[in-house]
Protein backbone atom coordinates (compact mmCIF):
# COMPACT_ATOMS: atom_id res chain seq x y z
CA UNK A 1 23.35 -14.52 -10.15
CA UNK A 2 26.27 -11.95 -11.01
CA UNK A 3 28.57 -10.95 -7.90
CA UNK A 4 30.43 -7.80 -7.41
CA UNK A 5 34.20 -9.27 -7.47
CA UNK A 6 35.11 -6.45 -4.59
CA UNK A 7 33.13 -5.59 -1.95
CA UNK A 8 32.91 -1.66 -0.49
CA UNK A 9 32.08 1.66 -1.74
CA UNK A 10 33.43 3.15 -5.23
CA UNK A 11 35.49 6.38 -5.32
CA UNK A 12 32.06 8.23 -6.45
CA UNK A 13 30.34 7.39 -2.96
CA UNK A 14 33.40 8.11 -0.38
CA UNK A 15 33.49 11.77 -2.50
CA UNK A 16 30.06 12.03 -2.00
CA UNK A 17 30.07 11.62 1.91
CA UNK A 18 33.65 13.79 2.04
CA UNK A 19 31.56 16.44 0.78
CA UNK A 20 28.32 16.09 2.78
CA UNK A 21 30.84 16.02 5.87
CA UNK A 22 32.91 18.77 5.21
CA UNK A 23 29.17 20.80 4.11
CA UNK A 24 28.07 19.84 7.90
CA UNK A 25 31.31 21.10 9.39
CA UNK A 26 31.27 24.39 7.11
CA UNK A 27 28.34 25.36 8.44
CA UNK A 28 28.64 24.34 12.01
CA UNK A 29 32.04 25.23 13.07
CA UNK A 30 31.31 29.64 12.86
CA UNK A 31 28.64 29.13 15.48
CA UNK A 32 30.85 26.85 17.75
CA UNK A 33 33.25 29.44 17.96
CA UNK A 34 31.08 32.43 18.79
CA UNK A 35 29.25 29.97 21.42
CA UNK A 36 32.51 29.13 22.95
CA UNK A 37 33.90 33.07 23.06
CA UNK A 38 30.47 34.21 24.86
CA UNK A 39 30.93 31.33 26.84
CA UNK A 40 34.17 32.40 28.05
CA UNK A 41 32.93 35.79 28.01
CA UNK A 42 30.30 34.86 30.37
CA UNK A 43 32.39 33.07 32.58
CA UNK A 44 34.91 36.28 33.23
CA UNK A 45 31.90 38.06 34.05
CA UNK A 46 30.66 35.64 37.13
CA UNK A 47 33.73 35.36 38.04
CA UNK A 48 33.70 39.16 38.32
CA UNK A 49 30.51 38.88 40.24
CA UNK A 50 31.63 35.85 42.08
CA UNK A 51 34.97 37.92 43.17
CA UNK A 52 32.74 41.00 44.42
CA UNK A 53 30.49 38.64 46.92
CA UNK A 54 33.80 37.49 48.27
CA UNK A 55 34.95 40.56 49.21
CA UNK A 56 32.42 41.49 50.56
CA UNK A 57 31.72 38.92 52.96
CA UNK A 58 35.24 38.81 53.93
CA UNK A 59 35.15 41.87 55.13
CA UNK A 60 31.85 41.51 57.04
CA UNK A 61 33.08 37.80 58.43
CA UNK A 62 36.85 39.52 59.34
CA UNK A 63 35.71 42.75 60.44
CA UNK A 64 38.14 44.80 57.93
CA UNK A 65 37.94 46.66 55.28
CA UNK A 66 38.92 46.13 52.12
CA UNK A 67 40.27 48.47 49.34
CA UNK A 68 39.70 47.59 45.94
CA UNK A 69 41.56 48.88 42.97
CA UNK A 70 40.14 47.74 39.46
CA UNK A 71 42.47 49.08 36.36
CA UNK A 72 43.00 47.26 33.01
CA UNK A 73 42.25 43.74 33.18
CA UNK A 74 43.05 43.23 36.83
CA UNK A 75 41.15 42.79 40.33
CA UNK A 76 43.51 44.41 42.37
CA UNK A 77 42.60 43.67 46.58
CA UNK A 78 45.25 46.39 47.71
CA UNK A 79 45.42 46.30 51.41
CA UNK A 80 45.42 42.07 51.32
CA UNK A 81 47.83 41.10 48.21
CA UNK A 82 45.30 39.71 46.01
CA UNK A 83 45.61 40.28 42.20
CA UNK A 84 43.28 38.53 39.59
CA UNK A 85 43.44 38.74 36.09
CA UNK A 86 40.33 38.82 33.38
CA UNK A 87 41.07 37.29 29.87
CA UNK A 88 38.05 39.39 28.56
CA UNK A 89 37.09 41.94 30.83
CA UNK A 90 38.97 45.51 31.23
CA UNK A 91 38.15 48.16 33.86
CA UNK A 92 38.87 51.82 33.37
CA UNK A 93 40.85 53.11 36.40
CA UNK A 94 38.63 52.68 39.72
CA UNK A 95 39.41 52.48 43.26
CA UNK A 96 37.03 51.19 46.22
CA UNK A 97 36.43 50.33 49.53
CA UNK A 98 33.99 47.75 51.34
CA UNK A 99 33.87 48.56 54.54
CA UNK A 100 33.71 45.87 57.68
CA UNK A 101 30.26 45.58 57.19
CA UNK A 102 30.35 44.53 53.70
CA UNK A 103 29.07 47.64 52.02
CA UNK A 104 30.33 49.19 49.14
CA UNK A 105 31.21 53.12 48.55
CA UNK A 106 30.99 52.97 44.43
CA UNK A 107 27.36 52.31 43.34
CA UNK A 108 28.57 50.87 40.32
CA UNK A 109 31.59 48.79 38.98
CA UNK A 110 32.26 49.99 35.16
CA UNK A 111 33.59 47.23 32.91
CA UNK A 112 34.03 46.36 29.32
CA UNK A 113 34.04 43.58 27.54
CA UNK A 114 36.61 42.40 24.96
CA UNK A 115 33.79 41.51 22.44
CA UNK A 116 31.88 44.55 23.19
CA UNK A 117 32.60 48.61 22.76
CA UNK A 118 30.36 49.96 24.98
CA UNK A 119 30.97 50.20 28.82
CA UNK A 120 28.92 48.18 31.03
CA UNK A 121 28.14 48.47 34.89
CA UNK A 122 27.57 46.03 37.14
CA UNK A 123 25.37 47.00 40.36
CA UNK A 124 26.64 47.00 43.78
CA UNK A 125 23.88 45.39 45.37
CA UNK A 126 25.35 45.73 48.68
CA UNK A 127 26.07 49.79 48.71
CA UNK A 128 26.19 51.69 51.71
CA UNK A 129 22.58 52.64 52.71
């Protein structure tokens, strides 16, 4: 019986799994990317929504109002001293208040994303009746 004198995989066979590897990441690596900038996309935007509820029941649990001034990228709370900054959401120029009952006088909060041209509104579900 004959006996290959060394053992392992020829220089044909480690080129041809190189390849088939670098193939698999080719293709995957474009769609990892997009999945992780909606996902960070996404994550801006609850935190959007997430900042809103706050707010809101702040000033219902404190009993004060609140005046909110959204320009650029930032969440500006201007009567309290809170800033926060958005990575991929910017505001056009908007002011306002939630009242100490926890209702809103803007209908709608006007946003856009950085992946996205057009300008997007999120619902105040908590408006003044």
């Amino acid at each position: 019986m004959w006996k290959n004198p060394s053992p392992g995989f020829t220089l044909i066979e480690l080129m041809v799994v190189l390849a088939i590897a670098a193939l698999g990441v080719s293709l995957v690596t474009p769609n990892m990317i997009r999945a992780y900038e909606s996902f960070k996309v996404s994550a801006d935007e609850r935190k959007l929504s997430e900042m809103l509820a706050s707010v809101r029941m702040k000033a219902f649990f404190r009993n004060s109002a609140y005046v909110i001034k959204l320009e650029g990228n930032t969440f500006i709370v201007a009567n309290k001293g809170v800033q926060v900054n958005f990575d991929h959401i910017t505001f056009p120029p908007q002011q306002f208040t939630v009242n100490e009952h926890g209702f809103s006088d803007l209908p709608r909060i006007r946003y856009q994303l950085s992946n996205q041209s057009e300008i997007k509104t999120i619902e105040n579900s908590f408006g003044a009746p």
